[in-house]
Protein backbone atom coordinates (compact mmCIF):
# COMPACT_ATOMS: atom_id res chain seq x y z
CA UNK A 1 0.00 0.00 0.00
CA UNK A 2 1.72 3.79 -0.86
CA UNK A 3 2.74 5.65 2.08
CA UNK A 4 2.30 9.16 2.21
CA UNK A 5 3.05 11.12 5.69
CA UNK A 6 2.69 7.82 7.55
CA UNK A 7 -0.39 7.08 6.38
CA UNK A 8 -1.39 3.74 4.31
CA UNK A 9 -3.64 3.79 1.24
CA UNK A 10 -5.43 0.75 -0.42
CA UNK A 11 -6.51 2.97 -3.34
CA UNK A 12 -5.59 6.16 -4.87
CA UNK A 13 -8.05 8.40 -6.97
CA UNK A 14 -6.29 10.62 -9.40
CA UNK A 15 -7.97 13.00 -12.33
CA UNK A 16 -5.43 12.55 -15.93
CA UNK A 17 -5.10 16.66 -16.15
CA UNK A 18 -4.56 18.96 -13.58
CA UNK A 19 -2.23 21.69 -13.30
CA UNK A 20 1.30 21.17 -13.09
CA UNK A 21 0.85 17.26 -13.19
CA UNK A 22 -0.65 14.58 -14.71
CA UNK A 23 -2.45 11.51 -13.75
CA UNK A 24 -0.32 9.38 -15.18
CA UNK A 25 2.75 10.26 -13.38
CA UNK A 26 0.77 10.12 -10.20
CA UNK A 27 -0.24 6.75 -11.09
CA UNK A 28 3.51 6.24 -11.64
CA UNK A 29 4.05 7.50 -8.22
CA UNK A 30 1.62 5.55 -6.31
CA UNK A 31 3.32 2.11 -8.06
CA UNK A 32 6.90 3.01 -7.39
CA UNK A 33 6.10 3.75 -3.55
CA UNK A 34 3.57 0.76 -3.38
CA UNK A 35 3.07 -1.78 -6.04
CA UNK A 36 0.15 -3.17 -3.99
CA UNK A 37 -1.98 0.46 -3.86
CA UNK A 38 -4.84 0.23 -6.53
CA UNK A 39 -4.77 3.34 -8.69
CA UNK A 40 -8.31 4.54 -10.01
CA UNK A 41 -7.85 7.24 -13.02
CA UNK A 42 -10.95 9.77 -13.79
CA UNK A 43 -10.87 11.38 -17.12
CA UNK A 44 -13.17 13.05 -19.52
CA UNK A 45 -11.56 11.04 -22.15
CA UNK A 46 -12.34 7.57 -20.80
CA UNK A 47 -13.83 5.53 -23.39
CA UNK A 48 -11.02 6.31 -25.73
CA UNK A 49 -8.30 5.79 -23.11
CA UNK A 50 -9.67 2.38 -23.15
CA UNK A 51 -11.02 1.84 -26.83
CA UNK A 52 -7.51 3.33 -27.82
CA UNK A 53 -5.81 0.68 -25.36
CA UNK A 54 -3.80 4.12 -24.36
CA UNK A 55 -4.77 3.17 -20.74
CA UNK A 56 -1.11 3.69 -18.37
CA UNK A 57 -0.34 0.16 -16.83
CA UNK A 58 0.05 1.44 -13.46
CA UNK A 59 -3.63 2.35 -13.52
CA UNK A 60 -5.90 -0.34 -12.46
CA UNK A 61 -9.62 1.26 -13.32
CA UNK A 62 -10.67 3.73 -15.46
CA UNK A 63 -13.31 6.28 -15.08
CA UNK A 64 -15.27 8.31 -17.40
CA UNK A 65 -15.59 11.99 -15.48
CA UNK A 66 -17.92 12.66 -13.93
CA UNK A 67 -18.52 9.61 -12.52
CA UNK A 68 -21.69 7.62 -11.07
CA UNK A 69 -21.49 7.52 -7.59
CA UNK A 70 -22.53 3.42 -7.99
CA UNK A 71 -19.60 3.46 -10.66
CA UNK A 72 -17.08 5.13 -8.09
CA UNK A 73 -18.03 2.95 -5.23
CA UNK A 74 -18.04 -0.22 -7.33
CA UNK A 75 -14.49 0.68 -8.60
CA UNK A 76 -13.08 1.60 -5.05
CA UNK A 77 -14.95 -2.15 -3.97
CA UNK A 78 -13.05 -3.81 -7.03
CA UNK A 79 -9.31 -2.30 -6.24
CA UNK A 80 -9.47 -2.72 -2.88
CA UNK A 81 -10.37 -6.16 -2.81
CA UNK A 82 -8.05 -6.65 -5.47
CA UNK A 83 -5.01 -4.97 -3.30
CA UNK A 84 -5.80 -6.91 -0.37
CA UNK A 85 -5.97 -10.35 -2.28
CA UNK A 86 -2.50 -8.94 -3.66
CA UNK A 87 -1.30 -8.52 0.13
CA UNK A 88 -2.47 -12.06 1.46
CA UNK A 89 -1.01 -13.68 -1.24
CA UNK A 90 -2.07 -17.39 -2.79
C-alpha cells in the first residue's frame, strides 16, 4: 500500500489533467512507492483511453468523469479487494 506522511492507502483516486501534473505520473508514483496500492484514473476522455488501449499500466480502473457515484463505489470495492488479495497472497 503507498505511504504518504505515515499514512497507508489501499486505493488512490487521481484526475489525468490537472495543473502542473498529470495523472499518469501520479499513477507512476503511487506504483513506485507501493506496487500493492490500486490506482483509479478519472478522465473526460475515458472511453477512448480504453477503446484506444492508451490506458497507463500502473492504472488499475478507469473512469469516465464525472462519474456515477454506484460506478465510483463499485471501482473503489473492485481495487481494494483486489489490493488486499494482492497482500495475502495465494
Amino acid at each position: 500500500m503507498s505511504h504518504i506522511s505515515g499514512c497507508t492507502f489501499e486505493v488512490v483516486i487521481t484526475d489525468l489533467g490537472m495543473p502542473h501534473v498529470d495523472g499518469r505520473q501520479v499513477a507512476s508514483a503511487v506504483k513506485d512507492a507501493s506496487l500493492g496500492t490500486a490506482v483509479i484514473l478519472q478522465t473526460g476522455w475515458g472511453q477512448r483511453l480504453v477503446a484506444e488501449g492508451d490506458v497507463p499500466a500502473e492504472v488499475d480502473c478507469v473512469l469516465s468523469k464525472p462519474p456515477k457515484v454506484r460506478e465510483l463505489r463499485e471501482a473503489i470495492a473492485h481495487c481494494a479487494a483486489t489490493a488486499r488479495a494482492q497482500e495475502d497472497g495465494p
